[in-house]
Structure formats: structure tokens, C-alpha cells
Protein backbone atom coordinates (compact mmCIF):
# COMPACT_ATOMS: atom_id res chain seq x y z
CA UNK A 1 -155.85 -33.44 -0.40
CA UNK A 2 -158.41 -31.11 0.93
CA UNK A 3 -161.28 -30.79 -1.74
CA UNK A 4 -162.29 -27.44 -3.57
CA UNK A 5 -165.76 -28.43 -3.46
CA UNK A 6 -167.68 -27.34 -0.04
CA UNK A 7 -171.36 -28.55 -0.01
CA UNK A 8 -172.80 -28.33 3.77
CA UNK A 9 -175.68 -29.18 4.57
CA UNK A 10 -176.14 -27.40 7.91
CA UNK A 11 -173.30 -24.71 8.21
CA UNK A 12 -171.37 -24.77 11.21
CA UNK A 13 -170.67 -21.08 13.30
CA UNK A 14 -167.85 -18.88 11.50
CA UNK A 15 -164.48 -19.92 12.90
CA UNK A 16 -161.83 -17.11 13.47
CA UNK A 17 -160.49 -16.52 9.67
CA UNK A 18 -156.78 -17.62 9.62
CA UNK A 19 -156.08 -16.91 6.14
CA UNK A 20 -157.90 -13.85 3.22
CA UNK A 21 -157.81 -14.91 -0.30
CA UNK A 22 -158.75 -12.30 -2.46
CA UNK A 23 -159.13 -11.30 -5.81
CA UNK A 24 -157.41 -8.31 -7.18
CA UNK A 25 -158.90 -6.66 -10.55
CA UNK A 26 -162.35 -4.96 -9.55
CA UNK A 27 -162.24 -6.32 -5.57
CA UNK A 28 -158.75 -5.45 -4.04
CA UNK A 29 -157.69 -2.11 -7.24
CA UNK A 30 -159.83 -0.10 -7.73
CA UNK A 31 -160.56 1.02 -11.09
CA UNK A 32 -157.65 3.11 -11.67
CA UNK A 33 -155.73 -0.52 -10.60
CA UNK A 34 -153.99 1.20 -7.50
CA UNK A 35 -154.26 -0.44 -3.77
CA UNK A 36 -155.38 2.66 -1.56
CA UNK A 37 -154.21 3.77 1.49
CA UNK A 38 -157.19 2.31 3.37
CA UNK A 39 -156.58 -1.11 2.16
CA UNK A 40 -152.49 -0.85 2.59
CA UNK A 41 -153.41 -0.54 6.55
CA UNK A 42 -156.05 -3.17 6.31
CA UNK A 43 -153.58 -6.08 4.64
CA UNK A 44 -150.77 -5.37 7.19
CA UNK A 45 -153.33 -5.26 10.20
CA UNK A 46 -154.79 -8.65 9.39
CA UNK A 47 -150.77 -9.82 8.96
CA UNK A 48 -150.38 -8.23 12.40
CA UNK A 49 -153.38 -10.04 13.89
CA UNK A 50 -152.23 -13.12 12.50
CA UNK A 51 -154.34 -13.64 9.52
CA UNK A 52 -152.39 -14.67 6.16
CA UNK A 53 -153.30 -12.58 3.08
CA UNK A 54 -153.27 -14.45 -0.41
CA UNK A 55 -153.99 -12.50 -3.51
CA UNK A 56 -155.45 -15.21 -5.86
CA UNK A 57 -155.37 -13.70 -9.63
CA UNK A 58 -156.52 -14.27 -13.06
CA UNK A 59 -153.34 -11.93 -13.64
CA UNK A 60 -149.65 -13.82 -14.50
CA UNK A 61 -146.95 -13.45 -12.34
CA UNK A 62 -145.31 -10.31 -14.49
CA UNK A 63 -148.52 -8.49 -13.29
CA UNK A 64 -148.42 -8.55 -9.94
CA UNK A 65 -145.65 -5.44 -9.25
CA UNK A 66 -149.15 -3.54 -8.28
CA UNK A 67 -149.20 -5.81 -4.90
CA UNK A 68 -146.42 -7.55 -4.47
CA UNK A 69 -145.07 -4.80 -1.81
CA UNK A 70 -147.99 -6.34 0.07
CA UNK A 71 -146.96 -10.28 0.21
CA UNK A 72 -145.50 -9.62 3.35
CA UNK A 73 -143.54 -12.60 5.33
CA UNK A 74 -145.09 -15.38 3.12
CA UNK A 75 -144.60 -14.27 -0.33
CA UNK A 76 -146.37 -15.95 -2.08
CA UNK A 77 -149.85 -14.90 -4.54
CA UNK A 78 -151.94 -17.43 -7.08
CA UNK A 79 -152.17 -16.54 -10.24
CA UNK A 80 -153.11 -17.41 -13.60
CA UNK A 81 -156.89 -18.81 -11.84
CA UNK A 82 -154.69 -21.31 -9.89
CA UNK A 83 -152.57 -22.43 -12.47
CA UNK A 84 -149.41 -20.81 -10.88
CA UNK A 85 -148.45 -20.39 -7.02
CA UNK A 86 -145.41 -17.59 -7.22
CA UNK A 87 -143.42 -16.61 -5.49
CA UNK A 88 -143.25 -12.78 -5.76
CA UNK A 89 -140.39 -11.92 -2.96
CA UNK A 90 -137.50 -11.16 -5.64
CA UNK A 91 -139.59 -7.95 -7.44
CA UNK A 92 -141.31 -7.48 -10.85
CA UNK A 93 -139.29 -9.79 -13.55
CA UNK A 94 -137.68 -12.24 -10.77
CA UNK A 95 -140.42 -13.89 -9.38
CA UNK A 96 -140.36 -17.82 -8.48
CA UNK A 97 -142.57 -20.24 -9.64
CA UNK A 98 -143.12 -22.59 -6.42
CA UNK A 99 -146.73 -24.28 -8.20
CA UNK A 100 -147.20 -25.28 -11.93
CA UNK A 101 -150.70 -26.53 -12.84
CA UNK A 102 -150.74 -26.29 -16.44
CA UNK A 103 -152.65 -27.26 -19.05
CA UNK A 104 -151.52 -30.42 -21.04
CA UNK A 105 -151.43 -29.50 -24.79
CA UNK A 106 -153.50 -32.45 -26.28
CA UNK A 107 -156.32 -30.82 -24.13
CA UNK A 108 -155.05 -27.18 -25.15
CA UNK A 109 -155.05 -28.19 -28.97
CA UNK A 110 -158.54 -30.09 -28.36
CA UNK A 111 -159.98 -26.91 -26.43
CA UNK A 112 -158.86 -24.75 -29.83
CA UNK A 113 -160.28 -26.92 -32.15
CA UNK A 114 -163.63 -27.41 -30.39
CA UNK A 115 -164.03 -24.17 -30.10
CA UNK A 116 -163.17 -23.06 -33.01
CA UNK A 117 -166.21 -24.77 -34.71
CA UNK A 118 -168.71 -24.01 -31.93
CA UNK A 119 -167.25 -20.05 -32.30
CA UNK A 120 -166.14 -19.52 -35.81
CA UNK A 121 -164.16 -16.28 -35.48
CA UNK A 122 -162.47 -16.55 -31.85
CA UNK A 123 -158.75 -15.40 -31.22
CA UNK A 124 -156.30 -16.93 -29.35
CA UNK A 125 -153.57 -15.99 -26.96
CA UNK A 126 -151.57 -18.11 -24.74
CA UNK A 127 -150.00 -17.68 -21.43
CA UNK A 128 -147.18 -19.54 -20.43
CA UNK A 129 -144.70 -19.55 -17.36
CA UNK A 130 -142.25 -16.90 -18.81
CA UNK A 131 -143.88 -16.13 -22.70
CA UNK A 132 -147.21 -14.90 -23.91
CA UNK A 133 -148.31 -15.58 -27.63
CA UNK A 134 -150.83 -14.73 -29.33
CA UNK A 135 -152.56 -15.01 -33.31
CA UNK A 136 -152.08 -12.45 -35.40
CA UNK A 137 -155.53 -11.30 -35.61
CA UNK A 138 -155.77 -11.60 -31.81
CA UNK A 139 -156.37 -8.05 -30.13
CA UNK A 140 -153.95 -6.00 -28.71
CA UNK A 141 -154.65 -5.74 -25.08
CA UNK A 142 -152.81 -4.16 -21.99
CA UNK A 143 -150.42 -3.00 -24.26
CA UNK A 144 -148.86 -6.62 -24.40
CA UNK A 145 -146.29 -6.78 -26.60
CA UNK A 146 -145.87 -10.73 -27.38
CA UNK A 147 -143.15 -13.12 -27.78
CA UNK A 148 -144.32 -14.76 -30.75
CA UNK A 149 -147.07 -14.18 -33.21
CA UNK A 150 -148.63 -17.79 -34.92
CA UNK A 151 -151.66 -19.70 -34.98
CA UNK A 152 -152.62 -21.14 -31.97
CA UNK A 153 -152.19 -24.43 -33.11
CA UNK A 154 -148.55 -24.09 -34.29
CA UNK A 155 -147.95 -22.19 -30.95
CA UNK A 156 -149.64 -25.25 -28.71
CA UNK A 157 -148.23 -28.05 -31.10
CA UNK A 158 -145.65 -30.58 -29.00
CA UNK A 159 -142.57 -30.06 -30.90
CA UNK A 160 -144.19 -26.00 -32.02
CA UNK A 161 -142.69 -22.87 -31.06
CA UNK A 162 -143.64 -22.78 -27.75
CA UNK A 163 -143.01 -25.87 -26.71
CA UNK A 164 -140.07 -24.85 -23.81
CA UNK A 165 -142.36 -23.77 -21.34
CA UNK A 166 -145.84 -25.20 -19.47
CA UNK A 167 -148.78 -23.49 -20.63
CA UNK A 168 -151.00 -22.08 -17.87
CA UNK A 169 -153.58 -20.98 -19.78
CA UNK A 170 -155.15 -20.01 -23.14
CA UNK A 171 -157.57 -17.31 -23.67
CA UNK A 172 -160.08 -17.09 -26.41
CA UNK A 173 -161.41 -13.84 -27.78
CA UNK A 174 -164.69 -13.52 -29.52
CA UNK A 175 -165.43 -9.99 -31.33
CA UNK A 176 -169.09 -9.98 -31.67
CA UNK A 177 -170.70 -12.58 -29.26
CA UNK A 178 -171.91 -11.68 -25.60
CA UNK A 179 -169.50 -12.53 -23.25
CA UNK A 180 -171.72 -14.66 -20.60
CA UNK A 181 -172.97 -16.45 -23.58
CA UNK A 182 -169.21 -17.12 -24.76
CA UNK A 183 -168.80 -18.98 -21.62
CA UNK A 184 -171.46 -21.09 -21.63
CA UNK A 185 -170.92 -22.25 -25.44
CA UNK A 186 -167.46 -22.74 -24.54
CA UNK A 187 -167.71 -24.62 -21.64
CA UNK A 188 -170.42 -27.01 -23.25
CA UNK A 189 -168.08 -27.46 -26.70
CA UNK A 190 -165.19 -28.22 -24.79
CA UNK A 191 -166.46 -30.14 -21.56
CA UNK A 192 -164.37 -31.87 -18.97
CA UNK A 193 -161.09 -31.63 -21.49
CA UNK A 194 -160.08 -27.80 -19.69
CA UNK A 195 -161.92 -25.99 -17.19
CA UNK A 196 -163.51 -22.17 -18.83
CA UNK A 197 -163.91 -19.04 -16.97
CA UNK A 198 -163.91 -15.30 -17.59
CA UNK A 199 -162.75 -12.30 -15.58
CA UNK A 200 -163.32 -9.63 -18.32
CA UNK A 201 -166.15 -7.61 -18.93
CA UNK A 202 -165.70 -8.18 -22.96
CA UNK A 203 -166.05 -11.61 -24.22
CA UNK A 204 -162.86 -13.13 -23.14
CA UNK A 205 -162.20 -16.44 -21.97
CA UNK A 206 -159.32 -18.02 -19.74
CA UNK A 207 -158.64 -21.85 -20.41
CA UNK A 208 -156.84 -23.85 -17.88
CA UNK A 209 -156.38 -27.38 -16.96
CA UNK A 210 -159.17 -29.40 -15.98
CA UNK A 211 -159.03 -29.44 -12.50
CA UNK A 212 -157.23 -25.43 -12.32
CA UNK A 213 -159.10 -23.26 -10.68
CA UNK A 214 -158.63 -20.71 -7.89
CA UNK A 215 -160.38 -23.07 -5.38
CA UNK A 216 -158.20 -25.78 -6.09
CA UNK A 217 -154.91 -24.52 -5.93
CA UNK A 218 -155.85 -22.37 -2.97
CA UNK A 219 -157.14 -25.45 -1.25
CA UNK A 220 -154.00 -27.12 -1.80
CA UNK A 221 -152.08 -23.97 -0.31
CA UNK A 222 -154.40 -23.94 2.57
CA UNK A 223 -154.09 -27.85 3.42
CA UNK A 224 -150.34 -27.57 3.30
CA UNK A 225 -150.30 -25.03 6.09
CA UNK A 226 -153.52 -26.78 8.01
CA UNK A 227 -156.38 -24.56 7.37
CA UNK A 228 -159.46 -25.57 6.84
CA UNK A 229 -162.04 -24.05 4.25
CA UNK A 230 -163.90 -22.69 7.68
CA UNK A 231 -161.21 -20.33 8.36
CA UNK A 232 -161.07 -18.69 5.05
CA UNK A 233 -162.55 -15.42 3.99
CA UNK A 234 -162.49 -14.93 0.39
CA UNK A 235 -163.69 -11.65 -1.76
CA UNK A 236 -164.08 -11.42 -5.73
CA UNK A 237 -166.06 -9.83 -8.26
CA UNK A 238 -166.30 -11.93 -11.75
CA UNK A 239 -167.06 -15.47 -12.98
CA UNK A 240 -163.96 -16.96 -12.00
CA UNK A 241 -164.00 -16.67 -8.57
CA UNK A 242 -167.30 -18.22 -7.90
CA UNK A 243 -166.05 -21.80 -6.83
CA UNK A 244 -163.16 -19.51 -4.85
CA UNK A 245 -166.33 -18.34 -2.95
CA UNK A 246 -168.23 -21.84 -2.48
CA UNK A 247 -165.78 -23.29 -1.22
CA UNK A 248 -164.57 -20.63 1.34
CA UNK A 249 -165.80 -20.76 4.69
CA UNK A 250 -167.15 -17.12 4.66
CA UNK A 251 -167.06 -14.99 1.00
CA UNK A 252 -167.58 -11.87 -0.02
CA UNK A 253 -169.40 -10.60 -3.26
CA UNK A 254 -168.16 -7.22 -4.15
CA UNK A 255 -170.72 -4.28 -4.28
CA UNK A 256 -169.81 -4.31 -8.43
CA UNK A 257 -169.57 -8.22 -8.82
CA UNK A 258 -171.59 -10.21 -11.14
CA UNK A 259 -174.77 -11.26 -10.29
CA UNK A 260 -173.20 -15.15 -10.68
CA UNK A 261 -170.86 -13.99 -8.12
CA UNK A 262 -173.35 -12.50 -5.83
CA UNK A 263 -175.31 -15.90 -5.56
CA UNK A 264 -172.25 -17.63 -4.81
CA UNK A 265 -171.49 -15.75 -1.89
CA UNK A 266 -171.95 -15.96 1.71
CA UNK A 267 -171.74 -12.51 1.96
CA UNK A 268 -171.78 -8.78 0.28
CA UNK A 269 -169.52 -5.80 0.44
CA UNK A 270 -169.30 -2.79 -0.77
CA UNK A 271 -167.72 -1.65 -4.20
CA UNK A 272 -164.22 -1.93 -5.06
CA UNK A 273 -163.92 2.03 -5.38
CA UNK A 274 -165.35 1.96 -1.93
CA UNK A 275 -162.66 -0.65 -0.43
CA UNK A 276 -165.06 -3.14 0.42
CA UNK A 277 -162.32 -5.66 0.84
CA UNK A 278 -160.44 -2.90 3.57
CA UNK A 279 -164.56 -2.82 5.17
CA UNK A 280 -164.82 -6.29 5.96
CA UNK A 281 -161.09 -7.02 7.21
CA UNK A 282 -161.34 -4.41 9.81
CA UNK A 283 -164.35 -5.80 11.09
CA UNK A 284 -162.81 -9.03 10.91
CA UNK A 285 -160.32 -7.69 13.48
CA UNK A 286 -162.06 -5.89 15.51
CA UNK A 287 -164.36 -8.74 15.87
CA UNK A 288 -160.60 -10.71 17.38
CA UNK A 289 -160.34 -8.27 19.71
């Protein structure tokens, strides 16, 4: 398996990109979430040269109607931070999963309950294949409506209410505490049981599986076809794409990204509003020609 961990020590020169894996909320949208006309002609040029496109999400699969026009020949997007590879060629509400990496509930339940007492006060919501649940004091968000409203530890129990489906990921909700410093109690109160990012500029959390992260499950999509990190050009904007961008041969940091984002990066663009992502792929191919 190829690994999701790039550490060179002296670089080797940029191989021709033969895949783009990138983010979608505040790198591909802009801020009114819509893909402009720019970056329409930009996706199906680097198709046309060649070049596969991923989009590789925080978002679940029922989110992805904004792009999945755009999937072209392959199909196929990552979401839920690489818990999920879908499928996306049937439309909104018949999508396919084709990867489950979820998160085991004995971790889940252990993830809750650590930090719980490290954050008194945090919500819960969890995000499942098909279902989303959430606590009832858990804030209502995207105008979700959810399947089920319980604690998160009834929802997450073996035998619970949930239990038909694998959970890809829980996220935690904290009203008062600042968001970067929600992620870095969280991730030292639970450890090595889940892996703990954020994509949201409020203090948010998304809890996956150990091992589940963008990287990962797009280095797994990328060995299956036989490209090598060196050949991928990633772009993203938040926390959770930063080992997305390590481990990508070249990577983009959005002109809005975090600054944790920014140091992770080969490479800056421009803003999201200013189709950065559109800027670099048409250099990208003119650069083939």
C-alpha cells in the first residue's frame, strides 16, 4: 500500500501531474458554494489533457450535487476526510459507496467519553453512510434535518439506534471554546483511538477512524491506478487537508487558507473567490504543452 506519509529529504524535479485532488469548501466554491465558469473550463481541460480530477471532501456523499456534474469519466469523489470513496455517477440521493473506512464504535464511544471530560459541554452529531444523528442540544446546522435525535452514546452503542449502518465520522461541537484550541485538546484527550480534524471556522470537530484521513484514502485511490505521490497536485484551505498537502507531490495553499495549511504547502494560490484552483490548473497545462 502506498503510504500517506511523504518525508523527502532532497525533493526530486516536479513530474507531469497525472491526477488533482482538491478540496471543495473555501478552495474549489467559492463563498456563495457555486463552481464558476472559470473553474468549469479548467476541470474539463485538465480531463482533456489527461489529468484525473478528484474532489476530496470533508462533505458526505448527499452534499456533493454542487460538483458532481464535474466527476467526469471516473466518477468517483472522497468524502467524509477519506472515510468514504463514492461513487457520484447516479445523481444527488443515488450515489454508490465503492470505499468504507469507518470508524469502529468502541473507538467512537471512547472518543465521546474522553472528550466529554476534557470538554464538558461539547455536542455531538454523527455521520453515517445513509443517516445523520445528532443530540438534542446539538446545533442546527446547514439546515440538516436529522434522522434521529439521542445521546451520542445511545446513538454509537452496538446494539443502539444506529447500529445498521458504518459510522464515518462523528463531529463534536463546542459553544464557547476557540476552535484551534478545540483541536488540540481533542486530539491530546483522545490520542491514537480516532484521528481529529476541523474544516470549520467555528469550533467544530470531525472524528474518523484512526488511520482516515484524506491522504490515506487518496493514496490508496492513487496506488490502485499507479500514481505516485510525485504526480499529484493537491489544493485546500483548512486543518484537514494538511497531511492531503504533505503528502502530495506539489500542493497548493489557498490565498484564504489557514496559516497551518500554508506551512504545509509546497505552494500558494490565490483566494477561492479568485479561482485559485482554475489559476494553477491552467498553468499546469499550458506548462504540457
Amino acid at each position: 500500500m502506498t503510504s500517506a506519509t511523504r518525508q523527502p529529504e532532497n525533493p526530486a524535479p516536479a513530474r507531469p501531474p497525472r491526477l488533482i485532488a482538491t478540496d471543495l469548501d473555501g478552495t474549489l466554491l467559492r463563498d456563495d458554494k457555486s463552481v464558476s465558469p472559470r473553474t468549469v473550463a479548467a476541470l474539463a481541460a485538465a480531463e482533456e489533457a489527461g489529468i484525473e480530477v478528484f474532489f476530496v471532501t470533508g462533505r458526505p456523499a448527499r452534499w456533493m450535487d454542487v460538483v458532481s456534474e464535474h466527476v467526469h469519466g471516473h466518477g468517483l469523489a472522497i468524502c467524509g476526510n477519506g472515510a468514504a470513496v463514492v461513487d457520484l455517477h447516479g445523481g444527488p440521493g443515488t450515489h454508490r459507496f465503492v470505499k468504507v473506512r469507518g470508524l469502529e464504535r468502541n473507538n467512537a464511544l471512547d472518543a465521546v467519553r474522553l472528550l466529554r471530560d476534557a470538554a464538558p459541554g461539547t455536542m455531538y452529531a454523527i455521520e453515517q453512510t445513509y443517516g445523520f444523528h445528532q443530540e438534542p442540544e446539538y446545533p442546527k446546522m446547514h439546515m440538516e434535518v436529522p434522522d434521529r435525535l439521542a445521546p451520542a452514546e445511545e446513538l454509537l452503542a452496538p446494539d443502539g439506534l444506529a447500529a445498521g449502518e458504518p459510522v464515518l465520522k462523528i463531529l463534536a461541537f463546542h459553544p464557547t471554546l476557540d476552535p484551534d484550541a478545540f483541536l488540540t485538546l481533542a486530539r491530546l484527550a483522545i490520542g491514537d483511538r480516532a484521528n481529529v480534524t476541523r474544516s470549520s471556522p467555528s469550533a467544530l470537530l470531525e472524528i474518523s477512524g484512526p488511520d482516515v484521513s484524506k491522504a490515506s484514502t487518496l493514496a490508496l485511490c492513487c496506488a490502485e491506478r499507479g500514481i505516485s505521490h510525485e504526480e499529484v497536485v493537491a489544493f485546500g484551505d483548512m486543518p484537514n487537508d494538511v497531511e492531503m498537502l504533505t503528502w502530495a507531490g506539489r500542493s497548493y495553499a489557498m490565498g484564504n487558507a489557514h496559516p497551518d495549511v500554508i506551512a504545509a504547502a509546497s505552494g500558494q494560490t490565490v483566494a477561492n473567490n479568485e479561482d485559485g484552483v482554475a489559476v494553477v490548473i491552467e498553468r499546469l497545462i499550458d506548462e504540457r504543452r
